[in-house]
N, C-alpha and C. Protein backbone atom coordinates (compact mmCIF):
# COMPACT_ATOMS: atom_id res chain seq x y z
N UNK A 1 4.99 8.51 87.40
CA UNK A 1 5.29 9.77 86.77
C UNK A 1 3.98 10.47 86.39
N UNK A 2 3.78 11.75 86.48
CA UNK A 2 2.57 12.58 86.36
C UNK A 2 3.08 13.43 85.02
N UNK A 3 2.15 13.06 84.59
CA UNK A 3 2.40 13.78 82.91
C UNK A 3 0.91 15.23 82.75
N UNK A 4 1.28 16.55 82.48
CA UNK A 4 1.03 17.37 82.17
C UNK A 4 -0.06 17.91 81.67
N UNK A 5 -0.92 18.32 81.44
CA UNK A 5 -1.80 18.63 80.20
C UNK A 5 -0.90 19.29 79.17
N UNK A 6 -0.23 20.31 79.46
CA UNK A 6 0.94 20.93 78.51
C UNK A 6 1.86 20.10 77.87
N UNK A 7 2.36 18.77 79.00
CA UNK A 7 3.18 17.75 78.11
C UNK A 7 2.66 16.91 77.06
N UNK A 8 1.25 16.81 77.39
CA UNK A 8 0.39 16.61 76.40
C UNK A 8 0.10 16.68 74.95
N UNK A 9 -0.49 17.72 75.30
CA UNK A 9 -0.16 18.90 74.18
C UNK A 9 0.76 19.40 73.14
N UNK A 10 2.13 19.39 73.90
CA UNK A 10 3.32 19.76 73.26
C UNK A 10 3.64 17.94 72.36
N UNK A 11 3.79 17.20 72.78
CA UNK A 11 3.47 15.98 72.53
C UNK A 11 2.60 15.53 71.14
N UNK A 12 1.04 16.11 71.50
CA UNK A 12 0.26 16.14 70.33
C UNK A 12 0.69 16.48 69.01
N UNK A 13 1.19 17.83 69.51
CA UNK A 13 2.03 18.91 68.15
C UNK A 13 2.71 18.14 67.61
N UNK A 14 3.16 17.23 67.71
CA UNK A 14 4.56 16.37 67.33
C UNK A 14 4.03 15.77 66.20
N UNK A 15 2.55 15.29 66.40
CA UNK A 15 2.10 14.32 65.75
C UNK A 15 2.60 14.34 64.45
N UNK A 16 2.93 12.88 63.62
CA UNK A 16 2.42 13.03 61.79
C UNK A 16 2.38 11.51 61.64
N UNK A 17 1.23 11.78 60.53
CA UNK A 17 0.06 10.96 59.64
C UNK A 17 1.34 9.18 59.35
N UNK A 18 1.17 8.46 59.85
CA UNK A 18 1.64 7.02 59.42
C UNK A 18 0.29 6.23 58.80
N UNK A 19 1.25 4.96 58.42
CA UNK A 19 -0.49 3.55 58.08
C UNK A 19 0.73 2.59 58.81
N UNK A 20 -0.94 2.10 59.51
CA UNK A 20 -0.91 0.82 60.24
C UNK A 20 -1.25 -0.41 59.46
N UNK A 21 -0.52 -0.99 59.20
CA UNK A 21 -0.39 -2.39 58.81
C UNK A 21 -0.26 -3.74 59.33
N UNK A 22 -1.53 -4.39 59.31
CA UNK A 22 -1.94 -5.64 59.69
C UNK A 22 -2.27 -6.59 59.38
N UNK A 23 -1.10 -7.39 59.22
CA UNK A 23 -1.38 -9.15 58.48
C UNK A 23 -2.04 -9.92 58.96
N UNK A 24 -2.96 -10.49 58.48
CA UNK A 24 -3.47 -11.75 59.10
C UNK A 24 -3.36 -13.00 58.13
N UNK A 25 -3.12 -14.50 58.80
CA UNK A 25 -2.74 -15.51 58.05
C UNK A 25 -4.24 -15.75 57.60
N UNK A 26 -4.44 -16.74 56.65
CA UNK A 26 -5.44 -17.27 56.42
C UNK A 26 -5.36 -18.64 55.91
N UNK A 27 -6.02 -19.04 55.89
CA UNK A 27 -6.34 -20.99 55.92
C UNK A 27 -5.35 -21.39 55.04
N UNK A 28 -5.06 -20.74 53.81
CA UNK A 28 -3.97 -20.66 52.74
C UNK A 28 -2.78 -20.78 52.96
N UNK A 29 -2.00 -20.32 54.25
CA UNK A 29 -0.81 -20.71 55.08
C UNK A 29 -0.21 -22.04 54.81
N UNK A 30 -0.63 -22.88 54.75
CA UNK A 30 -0.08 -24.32 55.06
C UNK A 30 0.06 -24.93 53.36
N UNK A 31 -0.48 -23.58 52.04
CA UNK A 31 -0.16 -24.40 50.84
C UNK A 31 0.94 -25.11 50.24
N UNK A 32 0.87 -25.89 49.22
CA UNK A 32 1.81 -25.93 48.76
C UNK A 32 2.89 -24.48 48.04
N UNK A 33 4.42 -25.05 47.83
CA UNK A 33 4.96 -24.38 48.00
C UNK A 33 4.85 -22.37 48.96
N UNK A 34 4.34 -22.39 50.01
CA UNK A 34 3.96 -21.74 50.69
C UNK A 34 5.38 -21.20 51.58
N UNK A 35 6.21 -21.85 51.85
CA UNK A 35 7.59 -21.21 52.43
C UNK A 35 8.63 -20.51 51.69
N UNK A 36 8.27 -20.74 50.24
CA UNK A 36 8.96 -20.10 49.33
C UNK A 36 8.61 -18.57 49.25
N UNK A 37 7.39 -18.77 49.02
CA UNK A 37 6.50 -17.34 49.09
C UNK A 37 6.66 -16.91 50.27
N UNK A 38 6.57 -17.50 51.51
CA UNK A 38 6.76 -16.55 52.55
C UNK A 38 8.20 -15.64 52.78
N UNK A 39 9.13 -16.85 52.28
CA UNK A 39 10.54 -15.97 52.03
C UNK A 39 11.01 -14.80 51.25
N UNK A 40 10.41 -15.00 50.19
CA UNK A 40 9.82 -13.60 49.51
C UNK A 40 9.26 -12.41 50.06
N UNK A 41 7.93 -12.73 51.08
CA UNK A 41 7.41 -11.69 51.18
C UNK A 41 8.27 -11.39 52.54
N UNK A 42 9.10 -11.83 53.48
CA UNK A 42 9.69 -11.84 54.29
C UNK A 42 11.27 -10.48 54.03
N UNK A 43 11.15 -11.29 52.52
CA UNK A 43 12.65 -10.12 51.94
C UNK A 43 12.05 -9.18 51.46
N UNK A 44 11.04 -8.91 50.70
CA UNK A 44 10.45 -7.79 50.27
C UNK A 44 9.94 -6.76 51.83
N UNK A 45 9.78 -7.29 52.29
CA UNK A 45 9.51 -6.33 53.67
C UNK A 45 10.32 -5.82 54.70
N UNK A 46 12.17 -6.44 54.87
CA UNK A 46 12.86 -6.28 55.10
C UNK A 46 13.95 -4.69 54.22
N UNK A 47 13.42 -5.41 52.90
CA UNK A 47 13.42 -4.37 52.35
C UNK A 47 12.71 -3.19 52.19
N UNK A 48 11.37 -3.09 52.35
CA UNK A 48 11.28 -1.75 52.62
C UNK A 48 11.25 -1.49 53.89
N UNK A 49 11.74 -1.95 54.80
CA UNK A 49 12.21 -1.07 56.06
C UNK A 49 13.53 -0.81 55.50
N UNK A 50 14.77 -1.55 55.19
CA UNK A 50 16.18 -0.71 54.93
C UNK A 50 15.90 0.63 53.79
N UNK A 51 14.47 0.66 53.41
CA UNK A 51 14.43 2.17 52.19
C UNK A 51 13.67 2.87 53.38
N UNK A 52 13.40 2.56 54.57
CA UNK A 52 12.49 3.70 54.96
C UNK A 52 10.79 3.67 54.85
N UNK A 53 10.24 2.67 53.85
CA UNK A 53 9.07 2.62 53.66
C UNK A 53 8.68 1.97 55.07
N UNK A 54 9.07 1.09 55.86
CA UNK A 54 8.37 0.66 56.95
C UNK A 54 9.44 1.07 58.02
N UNK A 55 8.90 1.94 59.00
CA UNK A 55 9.55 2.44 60.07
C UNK A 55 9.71 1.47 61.29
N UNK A 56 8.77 0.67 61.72
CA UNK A 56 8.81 -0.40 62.25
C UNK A 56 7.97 -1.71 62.04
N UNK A 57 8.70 -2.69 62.36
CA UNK A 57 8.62 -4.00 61.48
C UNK A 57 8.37 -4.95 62.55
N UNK A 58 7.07 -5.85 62.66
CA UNK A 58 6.97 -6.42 63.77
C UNK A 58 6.37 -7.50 63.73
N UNK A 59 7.06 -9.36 62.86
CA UNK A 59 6.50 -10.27 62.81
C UNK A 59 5.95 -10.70 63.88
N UNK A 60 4.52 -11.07 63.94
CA UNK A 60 4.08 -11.91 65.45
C UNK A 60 4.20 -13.19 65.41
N UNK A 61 4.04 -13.67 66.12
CA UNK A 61 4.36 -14.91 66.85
C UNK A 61 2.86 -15.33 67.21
N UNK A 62 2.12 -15.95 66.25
CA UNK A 62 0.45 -16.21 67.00
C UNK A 62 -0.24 -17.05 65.32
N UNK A 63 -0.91 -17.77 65.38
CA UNK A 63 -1.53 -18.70 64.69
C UNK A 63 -2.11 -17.19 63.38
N UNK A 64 -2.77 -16.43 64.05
CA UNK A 64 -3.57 -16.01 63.48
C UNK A 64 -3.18 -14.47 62.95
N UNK A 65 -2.41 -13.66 63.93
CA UNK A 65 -1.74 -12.51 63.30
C UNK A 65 -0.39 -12.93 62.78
N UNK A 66 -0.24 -12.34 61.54
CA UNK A 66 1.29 -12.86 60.70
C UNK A 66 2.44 -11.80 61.21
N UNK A 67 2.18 -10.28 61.64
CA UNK A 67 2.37 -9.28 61.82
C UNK A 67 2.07 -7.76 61.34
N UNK A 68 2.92 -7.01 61.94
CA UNK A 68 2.30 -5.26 62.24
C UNK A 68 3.21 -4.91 61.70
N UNK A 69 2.93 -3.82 60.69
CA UNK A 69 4.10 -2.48 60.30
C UNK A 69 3.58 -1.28 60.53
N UNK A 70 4.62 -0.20 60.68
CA UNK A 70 4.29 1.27 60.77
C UNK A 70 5.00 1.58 58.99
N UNK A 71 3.71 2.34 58.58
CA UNK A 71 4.26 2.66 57.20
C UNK A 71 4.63 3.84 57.26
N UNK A 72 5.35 4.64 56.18
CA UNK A 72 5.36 5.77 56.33
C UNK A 72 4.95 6.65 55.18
N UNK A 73 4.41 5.73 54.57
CA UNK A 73 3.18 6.37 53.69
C UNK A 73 2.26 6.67 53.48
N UNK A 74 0.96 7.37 52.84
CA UNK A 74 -0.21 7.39 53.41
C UNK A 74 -0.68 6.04 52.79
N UNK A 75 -2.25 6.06 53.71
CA UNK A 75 -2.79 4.72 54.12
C UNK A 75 -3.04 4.08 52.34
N UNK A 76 -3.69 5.13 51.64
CA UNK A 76 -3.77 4.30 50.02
C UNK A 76 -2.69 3.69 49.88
N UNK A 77 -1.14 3.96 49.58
CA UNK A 77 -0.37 4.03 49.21
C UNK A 77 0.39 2.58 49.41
N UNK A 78 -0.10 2.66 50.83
CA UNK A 78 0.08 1.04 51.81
C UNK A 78 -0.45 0.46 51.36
N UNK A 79 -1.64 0.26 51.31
CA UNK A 79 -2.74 -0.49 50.45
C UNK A 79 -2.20 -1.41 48.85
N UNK A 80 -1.76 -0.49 48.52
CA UNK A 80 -1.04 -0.62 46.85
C UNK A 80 0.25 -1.65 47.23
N UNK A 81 0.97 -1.07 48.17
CA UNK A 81 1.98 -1.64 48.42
C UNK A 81 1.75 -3.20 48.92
N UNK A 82 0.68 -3.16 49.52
CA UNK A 82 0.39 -4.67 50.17
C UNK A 82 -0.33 -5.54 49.60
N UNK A 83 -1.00 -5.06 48.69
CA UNK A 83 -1.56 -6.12 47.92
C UNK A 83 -0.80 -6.29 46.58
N UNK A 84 0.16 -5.93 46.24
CA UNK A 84 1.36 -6.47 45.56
C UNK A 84 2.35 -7.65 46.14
N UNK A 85 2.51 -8.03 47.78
CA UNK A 85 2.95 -8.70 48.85
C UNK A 85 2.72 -10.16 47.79
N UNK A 86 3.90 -11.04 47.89
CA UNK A 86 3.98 -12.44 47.39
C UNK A 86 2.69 -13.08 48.99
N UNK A 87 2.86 -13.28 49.83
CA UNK A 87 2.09 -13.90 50.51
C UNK A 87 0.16 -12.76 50.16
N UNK A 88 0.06 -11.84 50.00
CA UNK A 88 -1.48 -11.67 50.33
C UNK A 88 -2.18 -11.96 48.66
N UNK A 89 -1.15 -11.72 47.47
CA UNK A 89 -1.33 -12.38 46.19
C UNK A 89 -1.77 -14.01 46.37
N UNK A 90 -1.11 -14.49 46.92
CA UNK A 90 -1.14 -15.99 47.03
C UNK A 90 -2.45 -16.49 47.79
N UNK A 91 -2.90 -15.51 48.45
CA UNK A 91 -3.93 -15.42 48.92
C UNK A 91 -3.44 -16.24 50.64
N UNK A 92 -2.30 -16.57 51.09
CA UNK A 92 -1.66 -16.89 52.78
C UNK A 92 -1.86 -15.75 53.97
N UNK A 93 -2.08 -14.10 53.16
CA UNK A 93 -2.31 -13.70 54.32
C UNK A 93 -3.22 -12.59 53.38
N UNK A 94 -4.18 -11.48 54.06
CA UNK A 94 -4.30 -10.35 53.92
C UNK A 94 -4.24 -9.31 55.14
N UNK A 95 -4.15 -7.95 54.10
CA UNK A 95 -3.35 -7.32 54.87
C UNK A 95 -4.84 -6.16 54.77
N UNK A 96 -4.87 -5.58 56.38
CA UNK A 96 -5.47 -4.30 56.72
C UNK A 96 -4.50 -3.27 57.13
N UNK A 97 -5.30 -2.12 56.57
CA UNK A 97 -4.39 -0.68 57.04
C UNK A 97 -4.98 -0.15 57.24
N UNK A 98 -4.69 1.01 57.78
CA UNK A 98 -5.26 1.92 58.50
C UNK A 98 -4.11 3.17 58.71
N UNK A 99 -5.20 4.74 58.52
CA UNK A 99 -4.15 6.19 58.40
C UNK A 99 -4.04 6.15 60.60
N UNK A 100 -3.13 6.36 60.66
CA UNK A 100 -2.67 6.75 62.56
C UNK A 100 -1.48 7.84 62.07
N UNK A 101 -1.79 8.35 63.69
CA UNK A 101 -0.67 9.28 64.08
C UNK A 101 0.38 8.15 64.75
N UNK A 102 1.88 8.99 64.76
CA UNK A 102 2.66 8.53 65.44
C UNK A 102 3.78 9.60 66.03
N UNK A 103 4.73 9.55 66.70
CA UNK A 103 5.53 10.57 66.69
C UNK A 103 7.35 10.46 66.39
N UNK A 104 7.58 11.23 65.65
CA UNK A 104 8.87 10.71 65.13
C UNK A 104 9.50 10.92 66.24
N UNK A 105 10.83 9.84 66.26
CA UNK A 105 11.34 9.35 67.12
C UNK A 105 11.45 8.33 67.84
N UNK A 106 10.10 8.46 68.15
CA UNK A 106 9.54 6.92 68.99
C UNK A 106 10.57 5.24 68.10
N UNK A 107 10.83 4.81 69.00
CA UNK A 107 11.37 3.75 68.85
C UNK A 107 11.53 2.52 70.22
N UNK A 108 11.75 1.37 69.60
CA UNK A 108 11.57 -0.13 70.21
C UNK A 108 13.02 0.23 71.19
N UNK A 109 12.88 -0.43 72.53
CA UNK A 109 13.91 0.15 73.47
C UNK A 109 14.65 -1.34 72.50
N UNK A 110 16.34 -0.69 72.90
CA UNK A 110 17.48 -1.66 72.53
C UNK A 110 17.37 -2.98 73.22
């Protein structure tokens, strides 16, 4: 498929401001009581996707990334939000963010 400079463009326009959110585990993973806390931070993040705060929600599967969210707040805001997280308190994961564009709509095929 050959995409446009105009489709581009029109595309661009679309844009608005998300935070990228990125867990990483750290050596702290394997503490004691450590699955408790992860269940926590597991429901607390479930939950803010059913309010809308995380538009998409994407545990990984890898030693070292815990997982990715699309926030829909600005990037401070994320920030606040994530270092309140039962796992990055506990010190099992911390979390980076970052301000990105995204385009509403976009979504994970069914």
């Amino acid at each position: 498929m050959s995409v446009t400079d105009e489709q581009i463009q029109a595309l661009a326009a679309t844009a608005q401001p998300y935070s990228l959110t990125i867990l990483r585990w750290t050596p702290e993973r394997g503490m004691d009581g450590a699955a408790a806390i992860e269940l926590e931070h597991q429901r607390r993040m479930v939950s803010m996707r059913a309010e809308g705060v995380i538009a998409v929600l994407c545990p990984v599967l890898a030693d070292d990334v815990a997982g990715v969210a699309i926030m829909t707040v600005p990037a401070e805001e994320a920030r606040e939000i994530m270092a309140a997280d039962p796992c990055v308190r506990a010190g099992m994961m911390r979390s980076e963010v970052r301000p990105c564009l995204g385009f509403p709509g976009d979504a994970l095929p069914a």
